[in-house]
Protein backbone atom coordinates (compact mmCIF):
# COMPACT_ATOMS: atom_id res chain seq x y z
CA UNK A 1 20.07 -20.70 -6.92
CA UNK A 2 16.49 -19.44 -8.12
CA UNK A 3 16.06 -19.81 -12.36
CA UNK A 4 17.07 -16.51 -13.76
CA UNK A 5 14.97 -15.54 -17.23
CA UNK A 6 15.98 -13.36 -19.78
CA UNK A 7 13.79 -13.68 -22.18
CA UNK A 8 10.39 -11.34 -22.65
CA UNK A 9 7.23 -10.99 -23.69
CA UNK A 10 6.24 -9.70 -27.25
CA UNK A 11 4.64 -6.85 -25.99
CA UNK A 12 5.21 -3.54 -27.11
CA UNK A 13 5.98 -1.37 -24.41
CA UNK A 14 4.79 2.18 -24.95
CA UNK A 15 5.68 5.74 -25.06
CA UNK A 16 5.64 7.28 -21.33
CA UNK A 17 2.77 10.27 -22.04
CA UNK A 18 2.46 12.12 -19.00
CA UNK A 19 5.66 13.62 -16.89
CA UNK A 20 4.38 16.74 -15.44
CA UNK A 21 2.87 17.91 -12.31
CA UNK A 22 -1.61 17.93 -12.63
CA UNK A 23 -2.70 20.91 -10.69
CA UNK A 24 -6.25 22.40 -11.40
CA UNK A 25 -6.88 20.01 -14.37
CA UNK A 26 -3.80 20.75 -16.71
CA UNK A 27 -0.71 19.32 -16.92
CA UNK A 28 1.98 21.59 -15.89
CA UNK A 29 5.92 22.01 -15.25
CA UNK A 30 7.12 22.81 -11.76
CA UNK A 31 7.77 26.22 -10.98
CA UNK A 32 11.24 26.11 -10.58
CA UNK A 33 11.72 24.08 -13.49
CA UNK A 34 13.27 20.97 -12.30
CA UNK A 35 13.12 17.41 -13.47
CA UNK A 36 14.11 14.38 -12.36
CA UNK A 37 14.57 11.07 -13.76
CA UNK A 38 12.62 7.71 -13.15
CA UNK A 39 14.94 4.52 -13.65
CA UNK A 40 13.78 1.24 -15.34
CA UNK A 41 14.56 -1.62 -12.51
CA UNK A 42 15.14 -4.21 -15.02
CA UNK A 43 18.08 -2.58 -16.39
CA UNK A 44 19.33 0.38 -14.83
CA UNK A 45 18.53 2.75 -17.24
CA UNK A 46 16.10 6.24 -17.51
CA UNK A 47 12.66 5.49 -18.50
CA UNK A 48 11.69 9.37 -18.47
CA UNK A 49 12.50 12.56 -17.30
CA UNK A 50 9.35 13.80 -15.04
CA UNK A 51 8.41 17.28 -13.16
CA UNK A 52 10.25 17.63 -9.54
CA UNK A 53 7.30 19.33 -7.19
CA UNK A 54 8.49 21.13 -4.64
CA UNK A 55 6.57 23.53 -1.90
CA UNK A 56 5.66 26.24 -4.42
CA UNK A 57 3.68 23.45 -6.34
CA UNK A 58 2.20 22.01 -3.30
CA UNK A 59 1.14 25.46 -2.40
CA UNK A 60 -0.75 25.63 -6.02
CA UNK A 61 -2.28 22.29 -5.84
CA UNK A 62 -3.85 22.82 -2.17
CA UNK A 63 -4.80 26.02 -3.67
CA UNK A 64 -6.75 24.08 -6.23
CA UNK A 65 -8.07 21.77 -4.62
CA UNK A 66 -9.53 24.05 -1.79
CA UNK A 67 -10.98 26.13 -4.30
CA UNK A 68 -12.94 23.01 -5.58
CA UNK A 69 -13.99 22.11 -2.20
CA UNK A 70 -15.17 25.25 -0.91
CA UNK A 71 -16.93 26.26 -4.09
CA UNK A 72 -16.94 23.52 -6.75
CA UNK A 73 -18.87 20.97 -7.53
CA UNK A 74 -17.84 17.74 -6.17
CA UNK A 75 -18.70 17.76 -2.41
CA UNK A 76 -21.78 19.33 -3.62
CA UNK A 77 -22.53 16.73 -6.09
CA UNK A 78 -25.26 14.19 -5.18
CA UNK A 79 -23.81 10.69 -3.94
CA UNK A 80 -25.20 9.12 -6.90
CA UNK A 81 -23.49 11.87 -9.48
CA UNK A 82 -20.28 11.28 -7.91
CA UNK A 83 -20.33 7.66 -8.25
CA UNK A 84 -21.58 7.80 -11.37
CA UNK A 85 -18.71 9.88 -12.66
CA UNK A 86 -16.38 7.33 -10.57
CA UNK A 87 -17.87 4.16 -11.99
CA UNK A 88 -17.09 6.10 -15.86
CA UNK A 89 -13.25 6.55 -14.31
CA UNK A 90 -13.37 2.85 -13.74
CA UNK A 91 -14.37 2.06 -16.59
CA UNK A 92 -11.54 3.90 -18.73
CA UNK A 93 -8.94 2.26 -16.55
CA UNK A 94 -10.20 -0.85 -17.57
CA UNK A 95 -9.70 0.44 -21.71
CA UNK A 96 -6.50 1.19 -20.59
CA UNK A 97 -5.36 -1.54 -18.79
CA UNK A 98 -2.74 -2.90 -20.78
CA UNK A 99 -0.65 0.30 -21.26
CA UNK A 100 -1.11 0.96 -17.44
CA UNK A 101 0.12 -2.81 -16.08
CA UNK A 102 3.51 -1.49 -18.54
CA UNK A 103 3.75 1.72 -17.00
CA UNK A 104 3.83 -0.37 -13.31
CA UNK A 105 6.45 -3.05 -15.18
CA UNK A 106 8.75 -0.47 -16.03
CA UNK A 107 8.25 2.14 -12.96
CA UNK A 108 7.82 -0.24 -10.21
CA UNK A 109 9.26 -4.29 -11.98
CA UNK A 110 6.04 -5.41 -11.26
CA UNK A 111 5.29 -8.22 -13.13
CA UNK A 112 2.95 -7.62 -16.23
CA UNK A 113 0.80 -10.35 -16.18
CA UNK A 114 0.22 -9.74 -12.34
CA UNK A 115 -0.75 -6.01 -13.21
CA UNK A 116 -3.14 -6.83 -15.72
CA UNK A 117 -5.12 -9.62 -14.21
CA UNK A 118 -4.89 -8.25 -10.70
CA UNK A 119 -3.57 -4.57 -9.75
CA UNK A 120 -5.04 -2.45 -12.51
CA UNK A 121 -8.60 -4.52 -11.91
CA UNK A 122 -8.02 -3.90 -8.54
CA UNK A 123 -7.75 -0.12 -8.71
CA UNK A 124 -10.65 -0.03 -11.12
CA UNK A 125 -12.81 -2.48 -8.51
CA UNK A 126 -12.07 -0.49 -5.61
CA UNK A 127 -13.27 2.70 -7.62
CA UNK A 128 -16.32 0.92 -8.19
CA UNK A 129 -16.84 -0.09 -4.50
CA UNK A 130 -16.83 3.26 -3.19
CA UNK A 131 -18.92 4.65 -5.88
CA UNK A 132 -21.80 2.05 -4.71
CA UNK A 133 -21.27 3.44 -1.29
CA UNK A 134 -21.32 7.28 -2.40
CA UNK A 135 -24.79 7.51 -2.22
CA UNK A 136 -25.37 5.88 1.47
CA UNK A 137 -23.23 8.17 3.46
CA UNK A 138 -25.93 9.08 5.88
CA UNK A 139 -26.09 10.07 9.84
CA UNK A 140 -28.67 9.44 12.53
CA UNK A 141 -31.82 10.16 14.02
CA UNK A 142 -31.34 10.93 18.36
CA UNK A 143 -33.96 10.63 20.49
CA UNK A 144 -31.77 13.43 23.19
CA UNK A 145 -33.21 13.53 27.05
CA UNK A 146 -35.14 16.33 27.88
CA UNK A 147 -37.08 18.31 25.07
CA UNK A 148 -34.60 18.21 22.39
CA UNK A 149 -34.37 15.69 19.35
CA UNK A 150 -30.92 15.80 17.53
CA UNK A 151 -29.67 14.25 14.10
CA UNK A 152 -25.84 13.66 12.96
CA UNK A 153 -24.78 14.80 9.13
CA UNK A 154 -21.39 12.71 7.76
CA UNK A 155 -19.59 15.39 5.57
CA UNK A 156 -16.44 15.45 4.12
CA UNK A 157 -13.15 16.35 5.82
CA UNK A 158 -12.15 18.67 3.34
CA UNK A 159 -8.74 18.89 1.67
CA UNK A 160 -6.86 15.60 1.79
CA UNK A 161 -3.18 14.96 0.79
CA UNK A 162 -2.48 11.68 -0.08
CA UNK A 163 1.35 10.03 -0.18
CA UNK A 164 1.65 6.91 -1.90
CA UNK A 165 4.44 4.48 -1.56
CA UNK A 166 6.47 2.92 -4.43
CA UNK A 167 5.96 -0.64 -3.67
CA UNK A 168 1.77 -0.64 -5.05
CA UNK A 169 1.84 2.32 -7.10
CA UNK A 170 -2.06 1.42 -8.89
CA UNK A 171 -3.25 -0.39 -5.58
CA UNK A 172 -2.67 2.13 -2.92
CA UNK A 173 -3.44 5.19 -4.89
CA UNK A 174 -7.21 3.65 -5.24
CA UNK A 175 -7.09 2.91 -1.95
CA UNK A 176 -6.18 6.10 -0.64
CA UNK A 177 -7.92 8.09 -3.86
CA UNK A 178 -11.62 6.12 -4.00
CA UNK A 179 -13.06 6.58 -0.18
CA UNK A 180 -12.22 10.30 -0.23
CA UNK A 181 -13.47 10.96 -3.78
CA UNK A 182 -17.00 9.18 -2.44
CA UNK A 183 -16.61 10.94 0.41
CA UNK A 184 -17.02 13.97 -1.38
CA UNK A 185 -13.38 15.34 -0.64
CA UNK A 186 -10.95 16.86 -2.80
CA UNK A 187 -7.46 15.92 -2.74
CA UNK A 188 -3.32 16.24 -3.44
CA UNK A 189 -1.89 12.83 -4.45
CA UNK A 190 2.10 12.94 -4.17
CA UNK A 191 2.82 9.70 -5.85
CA UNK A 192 6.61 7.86 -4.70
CA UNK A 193 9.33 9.21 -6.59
CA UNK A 194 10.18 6.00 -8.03
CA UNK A 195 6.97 5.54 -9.08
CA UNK A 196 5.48 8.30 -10.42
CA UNK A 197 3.78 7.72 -13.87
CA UNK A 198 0.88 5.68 -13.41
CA UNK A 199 -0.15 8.50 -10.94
CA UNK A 200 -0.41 11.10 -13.90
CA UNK A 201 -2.15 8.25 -16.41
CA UNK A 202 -4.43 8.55 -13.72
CA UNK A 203 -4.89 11.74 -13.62
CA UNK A 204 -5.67 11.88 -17.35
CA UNK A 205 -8.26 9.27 -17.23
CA UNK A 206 -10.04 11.02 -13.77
CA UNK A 207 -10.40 14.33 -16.16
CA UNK A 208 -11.91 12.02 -19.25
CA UNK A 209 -14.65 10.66 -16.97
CA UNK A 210 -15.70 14.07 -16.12
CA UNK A 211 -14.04 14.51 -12.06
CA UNK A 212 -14.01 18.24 -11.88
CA UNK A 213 -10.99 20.33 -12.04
CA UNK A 214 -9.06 20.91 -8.77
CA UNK A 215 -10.55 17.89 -7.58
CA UNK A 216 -7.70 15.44 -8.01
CA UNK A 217 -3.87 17.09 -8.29
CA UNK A 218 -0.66 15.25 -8.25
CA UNK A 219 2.46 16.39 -7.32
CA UNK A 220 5.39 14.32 -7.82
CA UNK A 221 8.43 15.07 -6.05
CA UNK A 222 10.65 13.74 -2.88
CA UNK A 223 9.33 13.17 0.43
CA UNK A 224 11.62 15.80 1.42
CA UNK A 225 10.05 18.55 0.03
CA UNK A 226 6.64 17.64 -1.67
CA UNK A 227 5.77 15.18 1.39
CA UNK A 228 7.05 17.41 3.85
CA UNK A 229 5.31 20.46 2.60
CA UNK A 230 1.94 18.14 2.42
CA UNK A 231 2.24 16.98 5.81
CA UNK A 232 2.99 20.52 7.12
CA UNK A 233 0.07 22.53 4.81
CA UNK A 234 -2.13 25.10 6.79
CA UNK A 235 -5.00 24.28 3.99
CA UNK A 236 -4.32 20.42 4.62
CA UNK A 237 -7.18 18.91 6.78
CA UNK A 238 -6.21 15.46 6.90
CA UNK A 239 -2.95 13.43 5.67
CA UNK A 240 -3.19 9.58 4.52
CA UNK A 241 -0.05 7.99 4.80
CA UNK A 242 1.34 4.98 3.77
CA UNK A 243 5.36 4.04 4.07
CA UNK A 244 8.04 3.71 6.54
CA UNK A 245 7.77 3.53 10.26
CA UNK A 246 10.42 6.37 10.54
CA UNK A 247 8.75 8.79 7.61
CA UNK A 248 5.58 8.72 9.38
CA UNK A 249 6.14 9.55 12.54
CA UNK A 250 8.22 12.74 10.61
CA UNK A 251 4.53 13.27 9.05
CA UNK A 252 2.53 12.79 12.45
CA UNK A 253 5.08 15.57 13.95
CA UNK A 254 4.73 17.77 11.00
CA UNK A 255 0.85 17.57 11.15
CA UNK A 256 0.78 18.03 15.20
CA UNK A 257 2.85 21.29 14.41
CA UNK A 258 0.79 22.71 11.74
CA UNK A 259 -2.74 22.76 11.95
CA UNK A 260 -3.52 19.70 13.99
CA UNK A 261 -4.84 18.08 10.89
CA UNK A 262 -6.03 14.55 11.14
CA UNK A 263 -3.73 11.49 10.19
CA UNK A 264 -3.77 7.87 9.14
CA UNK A 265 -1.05 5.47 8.77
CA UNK A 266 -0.21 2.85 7.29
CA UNK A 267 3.13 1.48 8.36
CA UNK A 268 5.72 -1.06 8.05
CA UNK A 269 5.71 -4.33 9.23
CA UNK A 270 7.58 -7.70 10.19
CA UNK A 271 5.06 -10.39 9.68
CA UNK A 272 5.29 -13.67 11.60
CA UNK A 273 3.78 -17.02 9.66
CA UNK A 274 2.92 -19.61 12.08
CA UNK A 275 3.09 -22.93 10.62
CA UNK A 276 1.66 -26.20 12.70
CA UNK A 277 2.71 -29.82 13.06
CA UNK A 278 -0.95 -30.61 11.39
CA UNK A 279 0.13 -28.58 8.47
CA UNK A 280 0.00 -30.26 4.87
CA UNK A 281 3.69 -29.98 4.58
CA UNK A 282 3.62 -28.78 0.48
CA UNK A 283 0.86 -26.43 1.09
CA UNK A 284 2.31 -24.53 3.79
CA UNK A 285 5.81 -24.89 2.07
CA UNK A 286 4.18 -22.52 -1.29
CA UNK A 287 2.39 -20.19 1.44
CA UNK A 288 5.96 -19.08 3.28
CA UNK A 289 7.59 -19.06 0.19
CA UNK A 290 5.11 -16.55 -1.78
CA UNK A 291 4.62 -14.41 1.56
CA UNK A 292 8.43 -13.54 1.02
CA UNK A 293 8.55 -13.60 -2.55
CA UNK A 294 5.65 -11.85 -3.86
CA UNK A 295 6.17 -8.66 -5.12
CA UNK A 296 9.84 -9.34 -4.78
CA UNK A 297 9.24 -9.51 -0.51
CA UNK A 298 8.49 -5.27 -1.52
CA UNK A 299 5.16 -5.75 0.31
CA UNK A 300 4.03 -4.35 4.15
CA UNK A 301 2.62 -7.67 4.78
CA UNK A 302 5.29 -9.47 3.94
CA UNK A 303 5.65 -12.91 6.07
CA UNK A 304 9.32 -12.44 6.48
CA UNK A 305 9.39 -14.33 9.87
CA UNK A 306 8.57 -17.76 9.44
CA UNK A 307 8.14 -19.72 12.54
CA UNK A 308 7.68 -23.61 12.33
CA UNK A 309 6.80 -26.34 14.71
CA UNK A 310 9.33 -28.72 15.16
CA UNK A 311 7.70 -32.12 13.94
CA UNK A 312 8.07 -30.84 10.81
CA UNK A 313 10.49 -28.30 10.90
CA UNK A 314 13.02 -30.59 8.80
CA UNK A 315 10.81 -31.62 6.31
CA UNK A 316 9.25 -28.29 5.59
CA UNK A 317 12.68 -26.53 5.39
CA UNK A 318 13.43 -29.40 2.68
CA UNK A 319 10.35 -28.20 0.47
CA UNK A 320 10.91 -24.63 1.34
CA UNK A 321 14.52 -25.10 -0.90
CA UNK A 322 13.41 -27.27 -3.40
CA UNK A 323 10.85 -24.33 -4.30
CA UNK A 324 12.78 -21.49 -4.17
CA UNK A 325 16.00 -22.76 -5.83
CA UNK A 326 12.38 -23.35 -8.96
CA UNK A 327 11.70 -19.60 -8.67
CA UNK A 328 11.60 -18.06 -11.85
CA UNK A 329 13.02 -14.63 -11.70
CA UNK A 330 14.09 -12.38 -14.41
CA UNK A 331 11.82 -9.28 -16.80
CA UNK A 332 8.74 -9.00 -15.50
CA UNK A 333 7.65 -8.48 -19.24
CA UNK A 334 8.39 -12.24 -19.23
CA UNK A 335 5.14 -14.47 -19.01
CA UNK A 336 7.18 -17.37 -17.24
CA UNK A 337 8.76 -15.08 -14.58
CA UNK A 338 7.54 -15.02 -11.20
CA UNK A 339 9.30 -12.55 -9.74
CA UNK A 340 10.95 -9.32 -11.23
CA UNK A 341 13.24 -6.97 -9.62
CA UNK A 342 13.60 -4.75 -6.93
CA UNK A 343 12.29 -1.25 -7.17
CA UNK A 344 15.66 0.55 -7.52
CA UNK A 345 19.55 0.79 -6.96
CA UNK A 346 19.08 1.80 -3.08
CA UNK A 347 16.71 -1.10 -2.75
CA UNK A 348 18.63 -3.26 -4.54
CA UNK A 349 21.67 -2.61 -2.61
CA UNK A 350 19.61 -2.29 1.17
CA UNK A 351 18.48 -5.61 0.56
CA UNK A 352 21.93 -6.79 -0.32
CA UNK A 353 23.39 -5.32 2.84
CA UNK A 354 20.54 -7.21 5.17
CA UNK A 355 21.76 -10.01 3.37
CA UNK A 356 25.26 -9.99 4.84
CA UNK A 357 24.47 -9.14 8.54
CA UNK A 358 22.48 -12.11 8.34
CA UNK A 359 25.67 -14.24 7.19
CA UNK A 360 28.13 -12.37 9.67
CA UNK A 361 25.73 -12.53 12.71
CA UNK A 362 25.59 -16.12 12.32
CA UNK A 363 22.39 -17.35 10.62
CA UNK A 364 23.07 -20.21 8.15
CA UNK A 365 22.14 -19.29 4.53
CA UNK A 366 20.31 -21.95 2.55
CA UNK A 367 19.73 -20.67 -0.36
CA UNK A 368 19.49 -17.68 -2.55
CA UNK A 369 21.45 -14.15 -1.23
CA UNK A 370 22.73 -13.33 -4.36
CA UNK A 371 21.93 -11.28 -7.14
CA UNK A 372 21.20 -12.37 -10.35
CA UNK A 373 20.80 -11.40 -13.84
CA UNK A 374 23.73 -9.28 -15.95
CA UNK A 375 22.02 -5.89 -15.38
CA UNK A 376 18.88 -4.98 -13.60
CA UNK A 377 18.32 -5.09 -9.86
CA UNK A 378 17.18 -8.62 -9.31
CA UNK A 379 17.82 -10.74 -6.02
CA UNK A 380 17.44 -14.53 -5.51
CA UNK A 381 14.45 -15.22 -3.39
CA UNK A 382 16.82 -15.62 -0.21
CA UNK A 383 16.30 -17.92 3.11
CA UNK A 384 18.00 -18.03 6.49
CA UNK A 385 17.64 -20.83 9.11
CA UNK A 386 19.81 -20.80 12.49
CA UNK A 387 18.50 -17.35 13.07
CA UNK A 388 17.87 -15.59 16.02
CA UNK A 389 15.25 -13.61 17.35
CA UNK A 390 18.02 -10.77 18.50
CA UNK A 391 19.14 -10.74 14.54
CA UNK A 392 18.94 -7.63 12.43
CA UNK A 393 17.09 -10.09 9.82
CA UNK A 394 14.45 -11.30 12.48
CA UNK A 395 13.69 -7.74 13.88
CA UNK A 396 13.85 -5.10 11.11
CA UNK A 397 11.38 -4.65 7.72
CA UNK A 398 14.04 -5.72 4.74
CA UNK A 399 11.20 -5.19 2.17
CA UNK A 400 12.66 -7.59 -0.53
CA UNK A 401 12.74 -11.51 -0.69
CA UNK A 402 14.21 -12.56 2.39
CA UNK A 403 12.93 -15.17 5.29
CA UNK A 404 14.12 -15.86 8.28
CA UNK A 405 13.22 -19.25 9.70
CA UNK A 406 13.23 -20.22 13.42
CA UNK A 407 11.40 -23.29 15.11
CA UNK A 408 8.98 -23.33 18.34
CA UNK A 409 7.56 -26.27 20.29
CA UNK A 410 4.09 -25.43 21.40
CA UNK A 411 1.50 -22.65 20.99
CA UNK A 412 1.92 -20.86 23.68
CA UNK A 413 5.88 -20.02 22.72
CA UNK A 414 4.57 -19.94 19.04
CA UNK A 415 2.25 -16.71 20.26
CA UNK A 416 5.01 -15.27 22.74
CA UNK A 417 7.67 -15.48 19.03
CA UNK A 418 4.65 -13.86 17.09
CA UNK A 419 4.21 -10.54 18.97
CA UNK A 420 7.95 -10.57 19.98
CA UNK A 421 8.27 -7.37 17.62
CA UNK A 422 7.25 -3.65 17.47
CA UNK A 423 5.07 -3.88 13.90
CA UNK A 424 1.54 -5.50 14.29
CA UNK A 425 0.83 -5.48 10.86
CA UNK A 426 -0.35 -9.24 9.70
CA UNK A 427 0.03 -12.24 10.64
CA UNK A 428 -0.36 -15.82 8.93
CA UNK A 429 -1.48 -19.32 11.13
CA UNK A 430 -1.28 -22.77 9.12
CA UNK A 431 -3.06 -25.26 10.88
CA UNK A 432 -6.22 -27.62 10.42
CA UNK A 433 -6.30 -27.37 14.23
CA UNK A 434 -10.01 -25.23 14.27
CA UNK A 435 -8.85 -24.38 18.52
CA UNK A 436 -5.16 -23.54 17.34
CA UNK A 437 -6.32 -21.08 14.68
CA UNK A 438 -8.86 -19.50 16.87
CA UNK A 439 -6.45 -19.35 20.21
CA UNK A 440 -3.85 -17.93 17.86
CA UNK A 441 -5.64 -15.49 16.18
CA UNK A 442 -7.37 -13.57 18.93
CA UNK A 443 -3.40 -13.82 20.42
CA UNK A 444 -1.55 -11.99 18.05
CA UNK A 445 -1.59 -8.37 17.93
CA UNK A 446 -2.05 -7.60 14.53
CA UNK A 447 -4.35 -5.66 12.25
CA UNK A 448 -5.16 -8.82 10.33
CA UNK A 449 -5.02 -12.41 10.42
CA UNK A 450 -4.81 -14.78 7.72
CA UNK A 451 -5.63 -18.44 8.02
CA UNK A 452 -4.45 -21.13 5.88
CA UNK A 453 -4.16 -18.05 3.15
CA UNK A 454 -2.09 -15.27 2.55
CA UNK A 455 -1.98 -12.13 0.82
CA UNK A 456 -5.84 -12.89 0.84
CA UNK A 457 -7.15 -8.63 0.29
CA UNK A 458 -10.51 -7.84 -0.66
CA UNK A 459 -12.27 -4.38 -1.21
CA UNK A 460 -14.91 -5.31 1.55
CA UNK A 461 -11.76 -6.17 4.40
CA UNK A 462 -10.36 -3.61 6.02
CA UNK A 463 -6.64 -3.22 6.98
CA UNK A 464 -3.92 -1.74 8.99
CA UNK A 465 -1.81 -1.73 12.00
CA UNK A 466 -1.51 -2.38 15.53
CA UNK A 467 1.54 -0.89 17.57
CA UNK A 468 4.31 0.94 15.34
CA UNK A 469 2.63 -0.38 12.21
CA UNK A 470 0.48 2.61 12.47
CA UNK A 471 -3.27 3.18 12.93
CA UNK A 472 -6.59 4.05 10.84
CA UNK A 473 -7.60 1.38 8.38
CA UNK A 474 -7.93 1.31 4.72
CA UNK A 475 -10.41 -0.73 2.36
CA UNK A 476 -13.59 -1.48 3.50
CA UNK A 477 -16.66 0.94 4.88
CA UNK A 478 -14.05 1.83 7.58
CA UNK A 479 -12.07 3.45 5.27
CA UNK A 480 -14.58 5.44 4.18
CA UNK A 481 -15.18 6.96 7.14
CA UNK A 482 -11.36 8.34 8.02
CA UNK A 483 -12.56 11.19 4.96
CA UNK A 484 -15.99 12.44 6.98
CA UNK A 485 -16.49 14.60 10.03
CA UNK A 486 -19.83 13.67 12.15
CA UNK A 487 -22.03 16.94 12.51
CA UNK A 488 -24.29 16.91 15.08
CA UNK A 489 -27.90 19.19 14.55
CA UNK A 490 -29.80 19.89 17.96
CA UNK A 491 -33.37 21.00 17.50
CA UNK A 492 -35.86 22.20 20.11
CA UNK A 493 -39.41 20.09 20.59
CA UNK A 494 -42.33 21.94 20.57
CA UNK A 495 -43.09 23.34 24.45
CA UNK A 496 -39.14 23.24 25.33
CA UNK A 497 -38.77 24.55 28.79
CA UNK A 498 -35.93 26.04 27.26
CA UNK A 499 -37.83 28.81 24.96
């Protein structure tokens, strides 16, 4: 079994600050009143009591926000005042950093050492990206047929609404939040409700750097209700998505029956890892093990299908133990832990459940499938080998720390295993073979491809899915352009005919 840690940090974790909804630029209670609590993953127990949105505060929020877009400020602003005002919003995450890696520990169990040297960063870095590109949004110049000349404008879509997922509650709110806001867009951010707080610090520190008011609003709540009545909004003009297969086609529907508004998604996923005979047996050993482990396997990405040739199937499974049964899991407070635990009960317990259908449909269980820990919701980093591509565990998204392991004999049936699935998501190749790695890659269907790496994001790389993993892409200059509408402008020469 995987090392289980009890022991934590010294750090002194603080006082939540912000529970309420921010509509307009205030903090405010929902209008019916309602709360609902957010649970601590490492032991069970309420971390806060925080505002329950529901349609009526949806309805104020859009209300906002289209206010500010139609007459306000920000879409108005020059390129280079908005990212100037972003680049100050980056810059107060950064002061903030600690408190807000401790708000992701004890919404989300992400680790706090992870959260301070790379999620909060991140946010702040992708902030800064799109504020360097704020100020070169810029069309074209046509040279039409006939007597006309033509030029395109890029301008902002308009009203966004934003849902976040639980899983990458700093990450994906910056990825979702930083294109639109240098886009000139303004926006409704309904933040998971497991994960609501770092959403409001946010929305604190995006009022402090001077982002106007209506401009950002959040709106925590269930999917249910707050989602639902985002996805479905008249005043909506586009919906950014990221989550569940089955909750965004219900968005996609809702958005076809409203307005028609524009949608991107970013779904789930069942990652294959392709690992070669060539492979350095230790190397690719740590590369399947973190793509099901990080993040406690609560990732899109995840490599949860691990498929290995069979000249080294035997040894690598070997390693692949060895490592796992050396995981440190346990509070993520904890500068020794590498893994903390799963978002919530109904996590906790899904994973759990995957967990036996593996054992009772016949795949042999290494190591792990337990849970560990006297109180929290922590799992043992969990493998499977005898398993079979018809397997609950080999075709559906588990989203926690469970691989499935299954050997192939040449590239050809390592491709065919790859794409045998209905995400298209990622993909991982470990070879040194330079022909393998590019016959493979162009083979897969998959929104990116990762090569002798994993996990391996940058702000400049775009991402997103192929097939039922969704569509639209996020990071990147691409992602920029999901939150602008092409004008174009057709002028008359001099002499037209057609005066």
């Amino acid at each position: 079994m995987a090392t289980h840690s009890n022991g934590s940090s010294e750090f002194n974790i603080p006082k939540i600050r912000f529970t309420k909804l921010f509509i307009n630029g205030e903090f405010v209670d929902a209008v019916s009143g309602k709360t609902f609590e957010t649970i601590d993953p490492r032991t069970g127990e309420v971390t806060a009591r925080v505002a329950q949105g529901d349609k009526e505060d949806v309805d104020l929020a859009v209300k906002a926000a289209r206010q500010a877009f139609d007459y306000g400020p920000w879409p108005r602003f020059s390129g280079f005042e908005r990212g100037r005002i972003m680049m100050k919003f980056a810059d107060l995450i950064d002061e903030n950093i600690e408190e807000l890696a401790a708000v992701d520990c004890i919404d989300a169990g992400k680790l706090f050492s992870w959260g301070k040297a790379v999620d909060i960063p991140l946010g702040a870095d992708t902030l800064r990206y799109y504020a360097g590109a704020a100020d070169k949004i810029h069309g074209e110049t046509l040279k039409m047929s006939g007597s006309f000349q033509a030029y395109t404008l890029l301008e902002p879509i308009g009203v966004v609404g934003h849902i976040v997922p639980w899983n990458f509650p700093t990450s994906i709110f910056f990825m979702k939040a930083s294109p639109a806001l240098a886009a000139g867009c303004t926006m409704v951010i309904k933040p998971a409700e497991q994960t609501p707080l770092s959403a409001l610090f946010y929305a604190h520190l995006a009022k402090l750097a001077g982002i106007p008011d209506g401009v950002i609003n959040v709106v925590n709540g269930f999917g249910a209700t707050a989602g639902a009545a985002i996805s479905s909004h008249m005043d909506i003009d586009k919906v950014s998505f990221t989550g569940s297969t089955e909750v965004g086609r219900k968005v996609m529907q809702a958005a076809a029956a409203s307005n028609l508004k524009t949608v991107s998604l970013e779904l789930g996923g069942k990652s294959p890892l392709l690992i070669f005979d060539d492979a350095d047996v230790d190397k690719a050993a740590d590369l399947a093990l973190l793509g099901v482990v990080y993040n406690k396997g609560e990732i899109c990405v995840s490599s949860s299908r691990v498929y290995v040739q069979e000249g080294i199937y035997d040894e690598l499974v070997k390693k692949l133990v060895e490592k796992a049964k050396a995981w440190v899991v346990g509070d993520p407070f904890d500068p020794k832990v590498r893994q903390g635990p799963q978002v919530d009960k109904k996590q906790f317990d899904r994973i759990l459940s995957y967990i036996e259908h593996g054992k009772r449909e016949g795949a042999t269980l290494l190591t792990g499938g337990k849970p560990c820990g006297e109180k929290g919701y922590y799992i043992e980093p969990t493998i499977f080998t005898d398993v079979k591509e018809d397997m609950l565990i080999a075709k559906d998204e588990i989203f926690g720390p469970v691989m499935s392991l299954m050997k192939f004999k040449t590239v050809d049936e390592a491709i065919k295993c790859a794409n045998n699935t209905k995400y298209g998501l990622a993909a991982g190749i470990v070879t040194k073979n330079i022909d393998v790695a590019n016959t493979v890659s162009r083979s897969i269907r998959a929104g990116i491809i990762w090569i002798n790496c994993y996990f391996a994001f940058d702000k400049d790389c775009p991402y997103g899915g192929y097939k039922m993993s969704g569509f639209g892409r996020d990071l990147g200059l691409e992602a920029l352009h999901k939150y602008l509408q092409t004008k174009s402008v057709v002028i008359p020469i001099y002499n037209s005919p057609w005066l």
